[in-house]
Structure formats: structure tokens, C-alpha cells
N, C-alpha and C. Protein backbone atom coordinates (compact mmCIF):
# COMPACT_ATOMS: atom_id res chain seq x y z
N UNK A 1 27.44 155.72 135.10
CA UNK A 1 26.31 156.17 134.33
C UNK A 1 25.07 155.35 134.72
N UNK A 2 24.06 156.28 134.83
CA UNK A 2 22.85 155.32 135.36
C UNK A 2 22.34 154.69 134.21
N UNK A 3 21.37 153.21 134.52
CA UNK A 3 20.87 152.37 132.95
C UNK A 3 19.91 153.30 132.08
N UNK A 4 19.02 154.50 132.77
CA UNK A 4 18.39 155.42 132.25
C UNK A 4 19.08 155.78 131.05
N UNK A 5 20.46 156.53 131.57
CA UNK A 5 21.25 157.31 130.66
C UNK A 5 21.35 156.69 129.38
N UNK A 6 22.09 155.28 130.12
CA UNK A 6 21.91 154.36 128.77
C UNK A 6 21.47 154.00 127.61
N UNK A 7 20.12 154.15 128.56
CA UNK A 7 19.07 153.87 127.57
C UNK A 7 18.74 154.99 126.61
N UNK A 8 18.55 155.71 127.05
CA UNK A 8 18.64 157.49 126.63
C UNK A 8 20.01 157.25 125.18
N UNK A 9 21.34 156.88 125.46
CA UNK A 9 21.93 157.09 124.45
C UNK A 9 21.89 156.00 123.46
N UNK A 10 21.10 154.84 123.65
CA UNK A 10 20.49 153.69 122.81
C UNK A 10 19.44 153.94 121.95
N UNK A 11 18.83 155.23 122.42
CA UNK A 11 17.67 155.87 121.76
C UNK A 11 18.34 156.81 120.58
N UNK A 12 19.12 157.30 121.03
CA UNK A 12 19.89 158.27 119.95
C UNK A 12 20.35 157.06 118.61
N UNK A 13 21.01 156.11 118.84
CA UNK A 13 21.15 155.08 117.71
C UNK A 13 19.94 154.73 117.51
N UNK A 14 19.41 154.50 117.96
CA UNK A 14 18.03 153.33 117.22
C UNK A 14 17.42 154.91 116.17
N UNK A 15 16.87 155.92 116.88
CA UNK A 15 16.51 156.68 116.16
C UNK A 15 16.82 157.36 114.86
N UNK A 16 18.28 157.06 114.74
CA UNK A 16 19.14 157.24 113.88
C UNK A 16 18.68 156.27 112.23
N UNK A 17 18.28 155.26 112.80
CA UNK A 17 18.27 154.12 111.94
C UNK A 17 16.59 153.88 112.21
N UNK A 18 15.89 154.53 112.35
CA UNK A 18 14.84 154.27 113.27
C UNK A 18 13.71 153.86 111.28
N UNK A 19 13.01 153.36 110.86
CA UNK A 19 12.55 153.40 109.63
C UNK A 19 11.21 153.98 108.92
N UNK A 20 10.76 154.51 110.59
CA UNK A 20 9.04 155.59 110.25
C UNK A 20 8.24 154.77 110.78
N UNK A 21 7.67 155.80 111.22
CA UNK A 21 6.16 155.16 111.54
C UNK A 21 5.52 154.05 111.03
N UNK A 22 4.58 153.17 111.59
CA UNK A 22 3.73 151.94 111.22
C UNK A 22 2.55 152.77 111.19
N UNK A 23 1.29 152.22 110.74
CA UNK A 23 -0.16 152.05 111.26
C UNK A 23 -0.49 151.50 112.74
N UNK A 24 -1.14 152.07 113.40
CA UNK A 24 -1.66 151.58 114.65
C UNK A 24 -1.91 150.26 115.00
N UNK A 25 -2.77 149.98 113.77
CA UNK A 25 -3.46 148.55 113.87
C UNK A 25 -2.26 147.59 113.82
N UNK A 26 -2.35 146.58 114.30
CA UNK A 26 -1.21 145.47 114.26
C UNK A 26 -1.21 144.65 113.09
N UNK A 27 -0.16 144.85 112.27
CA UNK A 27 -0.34 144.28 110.63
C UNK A 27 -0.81 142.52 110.63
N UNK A 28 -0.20 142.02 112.00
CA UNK A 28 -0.77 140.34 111.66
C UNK A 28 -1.49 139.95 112.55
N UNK A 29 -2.63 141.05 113.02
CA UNK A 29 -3.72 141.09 113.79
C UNK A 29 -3.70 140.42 115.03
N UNK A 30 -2.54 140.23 115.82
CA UNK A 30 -2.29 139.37 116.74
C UNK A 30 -1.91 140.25 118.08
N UNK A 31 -2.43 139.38 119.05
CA UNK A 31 -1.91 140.32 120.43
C UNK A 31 -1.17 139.31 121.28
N UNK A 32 0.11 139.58 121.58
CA UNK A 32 0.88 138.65 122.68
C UNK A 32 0.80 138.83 124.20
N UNK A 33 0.67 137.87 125.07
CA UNK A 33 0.49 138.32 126.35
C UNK A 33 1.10 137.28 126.84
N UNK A 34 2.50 138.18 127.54
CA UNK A 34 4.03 137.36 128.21
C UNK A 34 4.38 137.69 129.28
N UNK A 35 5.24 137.27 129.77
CA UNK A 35 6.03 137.54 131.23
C UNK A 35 6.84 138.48 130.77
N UNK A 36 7.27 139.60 132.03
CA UNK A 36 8.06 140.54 131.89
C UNK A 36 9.48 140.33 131.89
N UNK A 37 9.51 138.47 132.18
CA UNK A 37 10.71 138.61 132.51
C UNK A 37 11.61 138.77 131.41
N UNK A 38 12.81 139.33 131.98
CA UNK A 38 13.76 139.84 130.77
C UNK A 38 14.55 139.48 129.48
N UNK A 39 14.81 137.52 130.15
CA UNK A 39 14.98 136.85 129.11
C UNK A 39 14.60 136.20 127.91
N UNK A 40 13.32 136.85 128.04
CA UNK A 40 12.56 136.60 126.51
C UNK A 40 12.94 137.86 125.79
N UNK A 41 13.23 137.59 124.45
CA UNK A 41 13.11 138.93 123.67
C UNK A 41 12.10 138.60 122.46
N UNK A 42 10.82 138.81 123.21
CA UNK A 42 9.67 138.26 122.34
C UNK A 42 9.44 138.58 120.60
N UNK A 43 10.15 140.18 120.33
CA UNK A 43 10.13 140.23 118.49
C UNK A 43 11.32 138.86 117.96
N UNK A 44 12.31 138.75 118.76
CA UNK A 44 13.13 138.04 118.61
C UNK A 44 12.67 136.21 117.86
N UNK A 45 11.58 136.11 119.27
CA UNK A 45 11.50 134.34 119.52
C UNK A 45 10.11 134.05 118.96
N UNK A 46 9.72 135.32 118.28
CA UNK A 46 7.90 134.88 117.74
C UNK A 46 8.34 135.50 116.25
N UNK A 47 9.82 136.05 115.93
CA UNK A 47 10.26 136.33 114.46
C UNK A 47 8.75 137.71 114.40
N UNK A 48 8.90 138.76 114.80
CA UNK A 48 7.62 140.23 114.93
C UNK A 48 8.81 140.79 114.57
N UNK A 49 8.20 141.96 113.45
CA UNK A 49 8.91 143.29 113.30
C UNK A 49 8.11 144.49 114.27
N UNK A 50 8.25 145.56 114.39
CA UNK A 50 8.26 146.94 114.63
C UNK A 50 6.73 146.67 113.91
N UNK A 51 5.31 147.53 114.79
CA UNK A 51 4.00 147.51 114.05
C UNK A 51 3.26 145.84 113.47
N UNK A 52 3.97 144.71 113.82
CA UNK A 52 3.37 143.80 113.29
C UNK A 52 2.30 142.82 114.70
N UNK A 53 2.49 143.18 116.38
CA UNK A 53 1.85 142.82 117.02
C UNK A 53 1.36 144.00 118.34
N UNK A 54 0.21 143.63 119.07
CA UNK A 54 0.21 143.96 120.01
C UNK A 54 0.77 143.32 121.54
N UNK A 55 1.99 143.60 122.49
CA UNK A 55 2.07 142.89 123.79
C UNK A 55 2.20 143.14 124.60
N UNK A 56 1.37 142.37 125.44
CA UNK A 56 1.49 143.20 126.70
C UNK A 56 1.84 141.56 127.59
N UNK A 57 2.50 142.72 128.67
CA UNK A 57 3.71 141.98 129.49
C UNK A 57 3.12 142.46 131.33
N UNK A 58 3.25 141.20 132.16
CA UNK A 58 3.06 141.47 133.05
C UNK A 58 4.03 140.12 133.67
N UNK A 59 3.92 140.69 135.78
CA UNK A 59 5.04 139.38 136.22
C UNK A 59 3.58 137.99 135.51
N UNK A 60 4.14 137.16 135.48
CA UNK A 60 3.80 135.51 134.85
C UNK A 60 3.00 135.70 133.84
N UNK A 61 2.77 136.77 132.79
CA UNK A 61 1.69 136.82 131.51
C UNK A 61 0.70 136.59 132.40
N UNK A 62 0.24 136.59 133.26
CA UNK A 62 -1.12 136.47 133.92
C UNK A 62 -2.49 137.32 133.18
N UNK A 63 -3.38 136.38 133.63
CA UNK A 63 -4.71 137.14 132.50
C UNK A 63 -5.49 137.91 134.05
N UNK A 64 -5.19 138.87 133.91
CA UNK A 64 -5.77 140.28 135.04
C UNK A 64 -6.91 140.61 134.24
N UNK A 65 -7.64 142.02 135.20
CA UNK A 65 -8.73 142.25 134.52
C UNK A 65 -7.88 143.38 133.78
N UNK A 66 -6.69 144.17 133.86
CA UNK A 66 -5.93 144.52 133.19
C UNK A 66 -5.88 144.08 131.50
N UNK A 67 -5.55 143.23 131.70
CA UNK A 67 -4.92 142.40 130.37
C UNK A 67 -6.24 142.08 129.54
N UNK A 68 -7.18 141.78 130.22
CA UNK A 68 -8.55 141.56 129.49
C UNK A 68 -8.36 143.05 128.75
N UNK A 69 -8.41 144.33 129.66
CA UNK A 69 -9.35 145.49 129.37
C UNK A 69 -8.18 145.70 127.66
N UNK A 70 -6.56 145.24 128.03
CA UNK A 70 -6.58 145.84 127.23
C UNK A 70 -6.15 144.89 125.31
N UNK A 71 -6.43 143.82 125.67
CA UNK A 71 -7.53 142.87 124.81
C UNK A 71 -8.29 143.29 124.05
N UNK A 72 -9.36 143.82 125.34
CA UNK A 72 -10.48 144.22 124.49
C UNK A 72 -10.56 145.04 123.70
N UNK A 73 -9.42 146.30 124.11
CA UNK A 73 -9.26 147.74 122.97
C UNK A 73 -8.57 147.01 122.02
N UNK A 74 -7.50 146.15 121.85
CA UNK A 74 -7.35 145.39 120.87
C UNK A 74 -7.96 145.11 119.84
N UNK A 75 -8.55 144.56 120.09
CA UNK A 75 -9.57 143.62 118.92
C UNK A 75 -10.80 144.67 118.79
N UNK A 76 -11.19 145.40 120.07
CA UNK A 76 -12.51 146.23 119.11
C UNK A 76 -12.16 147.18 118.60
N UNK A 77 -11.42 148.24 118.89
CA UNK A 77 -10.37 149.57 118.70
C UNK A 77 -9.31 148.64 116.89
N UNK A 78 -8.84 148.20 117.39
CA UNK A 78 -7.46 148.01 116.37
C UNK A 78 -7.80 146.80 115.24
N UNK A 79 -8.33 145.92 115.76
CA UNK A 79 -8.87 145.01 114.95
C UNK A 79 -7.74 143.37 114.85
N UNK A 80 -7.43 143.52 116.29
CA UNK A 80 -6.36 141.87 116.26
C UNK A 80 -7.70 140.83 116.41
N UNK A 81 -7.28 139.73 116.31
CA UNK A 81 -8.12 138.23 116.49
C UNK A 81 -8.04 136.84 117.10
N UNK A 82 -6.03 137.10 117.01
CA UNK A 82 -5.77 135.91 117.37
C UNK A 82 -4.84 136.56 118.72
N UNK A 83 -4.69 135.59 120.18
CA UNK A 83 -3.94 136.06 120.84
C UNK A 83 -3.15 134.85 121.23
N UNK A 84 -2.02 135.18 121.48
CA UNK A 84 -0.92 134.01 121.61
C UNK A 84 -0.39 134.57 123.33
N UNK A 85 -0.25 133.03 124.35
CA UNK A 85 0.54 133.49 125.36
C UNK A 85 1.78 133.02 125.75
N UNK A 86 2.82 133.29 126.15
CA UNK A 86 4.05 133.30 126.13
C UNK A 86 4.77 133.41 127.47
N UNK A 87 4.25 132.02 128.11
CA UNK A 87 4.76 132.08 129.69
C UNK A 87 6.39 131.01 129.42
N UNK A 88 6.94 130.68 130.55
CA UNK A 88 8.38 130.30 130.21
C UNK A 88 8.59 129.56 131.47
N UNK A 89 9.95 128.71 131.23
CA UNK A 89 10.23 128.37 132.75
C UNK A 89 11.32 128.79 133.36
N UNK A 90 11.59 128.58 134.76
CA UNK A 90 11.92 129.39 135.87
C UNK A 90 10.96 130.23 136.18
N UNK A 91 10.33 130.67 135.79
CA UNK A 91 9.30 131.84 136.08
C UNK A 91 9.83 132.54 137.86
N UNK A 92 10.27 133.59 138.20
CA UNK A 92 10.14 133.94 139.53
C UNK A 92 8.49 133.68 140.21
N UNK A 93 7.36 133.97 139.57
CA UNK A 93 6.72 132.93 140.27
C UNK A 93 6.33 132.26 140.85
N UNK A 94 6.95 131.39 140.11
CA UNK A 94 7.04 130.39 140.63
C UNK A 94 7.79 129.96 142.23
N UNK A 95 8.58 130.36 142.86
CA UNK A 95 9.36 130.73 143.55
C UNK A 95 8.80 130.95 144.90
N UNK A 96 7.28 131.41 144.88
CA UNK A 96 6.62 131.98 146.06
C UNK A 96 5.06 131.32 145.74
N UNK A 97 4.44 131.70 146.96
CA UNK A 97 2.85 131.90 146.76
C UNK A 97 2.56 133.13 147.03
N UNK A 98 1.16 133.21 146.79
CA UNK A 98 0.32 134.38 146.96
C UNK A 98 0.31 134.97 148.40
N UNK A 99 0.02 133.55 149.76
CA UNK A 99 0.85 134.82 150.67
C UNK A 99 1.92 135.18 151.40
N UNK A 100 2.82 134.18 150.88
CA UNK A 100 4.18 134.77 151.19
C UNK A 100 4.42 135.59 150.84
N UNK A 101 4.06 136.25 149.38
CA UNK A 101 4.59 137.61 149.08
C UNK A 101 3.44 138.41 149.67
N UNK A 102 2.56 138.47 149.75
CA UNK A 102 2.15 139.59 150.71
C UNK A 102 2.29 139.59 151.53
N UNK A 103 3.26 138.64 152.04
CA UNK A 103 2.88 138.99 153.81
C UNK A 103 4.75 139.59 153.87
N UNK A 104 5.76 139.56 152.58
CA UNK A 104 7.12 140.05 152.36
C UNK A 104 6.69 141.43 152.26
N UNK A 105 5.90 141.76 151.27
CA UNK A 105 5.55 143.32 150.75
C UNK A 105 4.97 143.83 151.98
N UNK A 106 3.72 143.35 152.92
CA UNK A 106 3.58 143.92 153.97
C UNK A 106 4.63 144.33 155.20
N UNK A 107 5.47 143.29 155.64
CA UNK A 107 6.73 143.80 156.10
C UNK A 107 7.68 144.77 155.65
N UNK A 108 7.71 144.50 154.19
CA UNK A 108 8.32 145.45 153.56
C UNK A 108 8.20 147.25 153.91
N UNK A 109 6.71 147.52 153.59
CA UNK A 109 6.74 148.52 153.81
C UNK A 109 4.99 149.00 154.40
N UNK A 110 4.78 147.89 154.99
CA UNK A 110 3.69 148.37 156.08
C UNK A 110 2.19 148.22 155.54
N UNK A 111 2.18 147.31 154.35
CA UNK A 111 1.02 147.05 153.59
C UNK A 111 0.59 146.25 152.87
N UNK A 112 -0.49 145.62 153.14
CA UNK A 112 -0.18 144.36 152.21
C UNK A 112 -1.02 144.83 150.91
N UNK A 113 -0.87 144.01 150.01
CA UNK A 113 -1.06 144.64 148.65
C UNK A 113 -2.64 144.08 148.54
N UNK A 114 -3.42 144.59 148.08
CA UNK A 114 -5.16 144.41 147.48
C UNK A 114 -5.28 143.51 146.84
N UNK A 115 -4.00 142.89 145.91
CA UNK A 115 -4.47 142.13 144.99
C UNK A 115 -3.42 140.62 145.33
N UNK A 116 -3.66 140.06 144.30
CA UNK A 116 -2.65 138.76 144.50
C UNK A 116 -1.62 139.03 143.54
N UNK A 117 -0.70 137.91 143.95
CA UNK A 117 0.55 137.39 142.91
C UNK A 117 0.24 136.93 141.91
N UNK A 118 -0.65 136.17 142.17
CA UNK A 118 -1.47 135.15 140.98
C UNK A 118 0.16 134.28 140.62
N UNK A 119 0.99 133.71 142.09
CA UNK A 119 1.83 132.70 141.98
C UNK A 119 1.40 131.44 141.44
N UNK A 120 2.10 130.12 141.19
CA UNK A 120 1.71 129.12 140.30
C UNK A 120 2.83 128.04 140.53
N UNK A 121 2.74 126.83 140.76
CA UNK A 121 3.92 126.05 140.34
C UNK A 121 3.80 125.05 139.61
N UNK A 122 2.50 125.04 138.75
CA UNK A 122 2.74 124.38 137.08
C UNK A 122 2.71 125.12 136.24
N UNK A 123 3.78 125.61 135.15
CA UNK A 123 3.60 126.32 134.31
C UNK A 123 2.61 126.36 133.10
N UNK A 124 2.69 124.90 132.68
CA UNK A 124 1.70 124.43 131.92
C UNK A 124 0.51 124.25 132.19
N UNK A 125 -0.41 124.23 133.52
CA UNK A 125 -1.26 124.11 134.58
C UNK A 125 -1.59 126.01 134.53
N UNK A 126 -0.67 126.60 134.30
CA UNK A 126 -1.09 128.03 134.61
C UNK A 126 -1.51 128.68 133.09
N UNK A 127 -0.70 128.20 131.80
CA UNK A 127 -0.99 128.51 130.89
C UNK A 127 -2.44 128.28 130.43
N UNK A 128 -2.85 127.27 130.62
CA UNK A 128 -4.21 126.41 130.43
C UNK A 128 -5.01 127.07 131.52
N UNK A 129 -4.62 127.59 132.35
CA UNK A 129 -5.72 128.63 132.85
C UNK A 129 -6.09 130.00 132.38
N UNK A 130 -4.77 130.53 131.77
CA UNK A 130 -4.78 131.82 131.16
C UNK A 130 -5.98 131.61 130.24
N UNK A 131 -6.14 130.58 129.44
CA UNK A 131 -6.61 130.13 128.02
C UNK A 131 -7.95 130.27 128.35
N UNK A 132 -8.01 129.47 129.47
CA UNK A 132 -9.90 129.27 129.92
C UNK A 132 -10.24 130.79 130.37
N UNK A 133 -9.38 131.62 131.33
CA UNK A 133 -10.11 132.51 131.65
C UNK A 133 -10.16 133.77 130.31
N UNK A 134 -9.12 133.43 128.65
CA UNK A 134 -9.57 134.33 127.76
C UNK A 134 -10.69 133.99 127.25
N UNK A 135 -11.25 132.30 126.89
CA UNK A 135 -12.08 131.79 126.79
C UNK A 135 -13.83 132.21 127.33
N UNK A 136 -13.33 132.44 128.45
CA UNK A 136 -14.81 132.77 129.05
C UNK A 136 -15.29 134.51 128.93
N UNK A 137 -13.79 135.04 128.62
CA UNK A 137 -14.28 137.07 128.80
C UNK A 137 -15.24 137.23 127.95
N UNK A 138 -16.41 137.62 128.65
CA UNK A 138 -17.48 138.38 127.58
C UNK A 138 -17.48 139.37 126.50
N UNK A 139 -16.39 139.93 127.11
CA UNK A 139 -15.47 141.27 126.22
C UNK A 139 -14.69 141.31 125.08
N UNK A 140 -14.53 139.49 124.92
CA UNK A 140 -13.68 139.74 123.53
C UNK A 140 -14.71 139.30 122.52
N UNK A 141 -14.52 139.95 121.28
CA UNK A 141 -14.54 139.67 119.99
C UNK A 141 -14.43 138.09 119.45
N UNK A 142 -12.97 138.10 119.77
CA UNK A 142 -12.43 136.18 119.51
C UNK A 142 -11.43 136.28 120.59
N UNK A 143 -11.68 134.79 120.36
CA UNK A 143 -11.26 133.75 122.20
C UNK A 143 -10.30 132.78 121.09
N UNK A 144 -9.99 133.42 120.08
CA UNK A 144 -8.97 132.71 118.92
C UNK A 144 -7.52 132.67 120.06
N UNK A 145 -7.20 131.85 121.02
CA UNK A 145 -6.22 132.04 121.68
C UNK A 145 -5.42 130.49 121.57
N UNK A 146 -3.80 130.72 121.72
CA UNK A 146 -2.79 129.23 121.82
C UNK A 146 -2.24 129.59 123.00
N UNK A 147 -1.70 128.89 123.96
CA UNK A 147 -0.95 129.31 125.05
C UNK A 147 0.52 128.36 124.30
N UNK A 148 2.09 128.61 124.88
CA UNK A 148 3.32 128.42 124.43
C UNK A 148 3.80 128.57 126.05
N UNK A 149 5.12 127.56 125.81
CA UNK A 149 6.19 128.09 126.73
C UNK A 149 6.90 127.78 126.28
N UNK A 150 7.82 129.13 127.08
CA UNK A 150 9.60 129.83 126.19
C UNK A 150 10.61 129.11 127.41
N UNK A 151 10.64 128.17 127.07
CA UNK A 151 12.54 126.98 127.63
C UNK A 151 13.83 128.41 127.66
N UNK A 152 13.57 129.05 128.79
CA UNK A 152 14.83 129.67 128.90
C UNK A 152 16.55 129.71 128.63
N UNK A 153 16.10 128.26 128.74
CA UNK A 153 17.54 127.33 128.47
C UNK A 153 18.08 127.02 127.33
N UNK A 154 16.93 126.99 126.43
CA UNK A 154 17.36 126.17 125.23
C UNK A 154 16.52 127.35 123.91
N UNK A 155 15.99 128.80 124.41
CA UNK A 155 15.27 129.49 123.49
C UNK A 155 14.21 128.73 122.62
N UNK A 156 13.47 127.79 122.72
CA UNK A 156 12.43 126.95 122.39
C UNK A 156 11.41 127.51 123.20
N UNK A 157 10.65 127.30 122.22
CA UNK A 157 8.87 127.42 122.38
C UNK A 157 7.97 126.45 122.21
N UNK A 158 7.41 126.11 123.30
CA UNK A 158 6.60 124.64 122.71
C UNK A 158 4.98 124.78 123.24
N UNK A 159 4.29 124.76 122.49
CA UNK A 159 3.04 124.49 122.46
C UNK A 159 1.91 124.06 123.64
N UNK A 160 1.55 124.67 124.37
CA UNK A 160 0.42 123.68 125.53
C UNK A 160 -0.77 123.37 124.81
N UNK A 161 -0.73 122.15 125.25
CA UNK A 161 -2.26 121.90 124.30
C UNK A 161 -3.41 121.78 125.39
């Protein structure tokens, strides 16, 4: 069975038990911005129900002009204030630079990619950049931002200051 299917019949239970609709707006006005990677289960490790945040997930929580744009519908559209980020260690990442992987993806399949990795090998060094570059967007509302990292190992979250 493919993981699609899977997922497909995981939907049939959840829906089952599923408890209705929320409001749009995010009930504790907050927007999370994390790594995609899989071993976070962020409602899990920030204690969020269903409707209580906005998150968005990319490889390393990286602050793109992506993640700004959609920030900004955040807080002007929905009405969040505070944004929390949620990078971790091992990070894949970490693992490479910016052009080793383009110059893998260009071999790969004949192209190198437009943009970067936005690779890193301080995590805490990268979080504290996320922070400055929410800090400086002209586009937000509030720059009310904490950066965190999630200890894969030990499910802990600890604070960058």
C-alpha cells in the first residue's frame, strides 16, 4: 500500500472523531516558523490544539521572502503578534553548504537551482539570524519574535537568547 493510501485511510479516522471547525484567526495569536523535519511534532512539543496557531514549515525554518510574505498575511489578515521559531539539532542542513547542494541538484538533473540552501553549521548562530532578519521586515506589524531549539534527542526545547 502506498503512504498516500495510508494517509487517505488515517483521514477516514481522524474525520470520524474530527470536532468542527475553528475560526480562522489563530486563538493564541501566534505564528510558528520550524523545520520540516519530521521529528518534531510541533502541536505536540509547543502543547497547540487544532485552530490555536499559525505554522509554517520549511527545510531549516529559514526566514525566506516566503515566510516573511506569509507572516505578513498573518498578523495583517488574521491578527497573530507573537512569532516563535523552532529550529532543532541534527538539522540535515547542516550536513552541506549552499554549493555543494547546488552543484548535487545540478548534476542531478541538469540545473542548478536560483536560489540557495540557506545551509548553516551553528544552529544557534542561525536562529539569531532568523530573529534579526524578522526584526528588520518592514512588513510586519510586530517583530514580537523568540527563537528555540528542539534537542531531537532528548524532546527539549531551549531558548536562544
Amino acid at each position: 500500500m502506498a503512504e498516500i493510501d495510508r494517509m487517505l485511510e488515517a483521514n477516514e479516522d481522524w474525520a470520524q472523531r474530527f470536532p468542527g471547525s475553528k475560526p480562522v484567526a489563530p486563538a493564541r495569536k501566534v505564528a510558528v516558523v520550524a523545520c520540516m523535519d519530521s521529528r518534531m511534532p510541533l502541536f505536540g512539543l509547543l502543547g497547540l490544539d487544532v485552530g490555536d496557531a499559525h505554522v509554517i514549515r520549511n527545510a531549516g525554518g529559514v526566514i525566506t521572502e516566503d515566510v516573511i510574505r506569509s507572516l505578513t498575511i498573518s498578523q495583517h489578515l488574521l491578527g497573530t503578534r507573537e512569532i516563535v521559531l523552532v529550529h532543532h539539532t541534527e538539522c540535515g542542513l547542516q550536513s552541506t553548504d549552499d554549493v555543494t547542494f547546488a552543484d548535487v541538484v545540478e548534476q542531478a538533473t541538469g540545473r542548478r537551482p536560483p536560489w540557495a540552501a540557506r545551509a548553516f553549521t551553528d544552529v544557534d548562530s542561525d536562529v539569531r539570524e532568523s530573529m534579526r532578519l524578522i526584526q528588520e521586515s518592514p512588513y510586519l506589524l510586530s517583530r514580537e519574535v523568540r527563537g528555540t531549539v528542539y534537542d531531537v534527542g532528548t524532546g527539549r526545547l531551549r531558548e536562544v537568547a
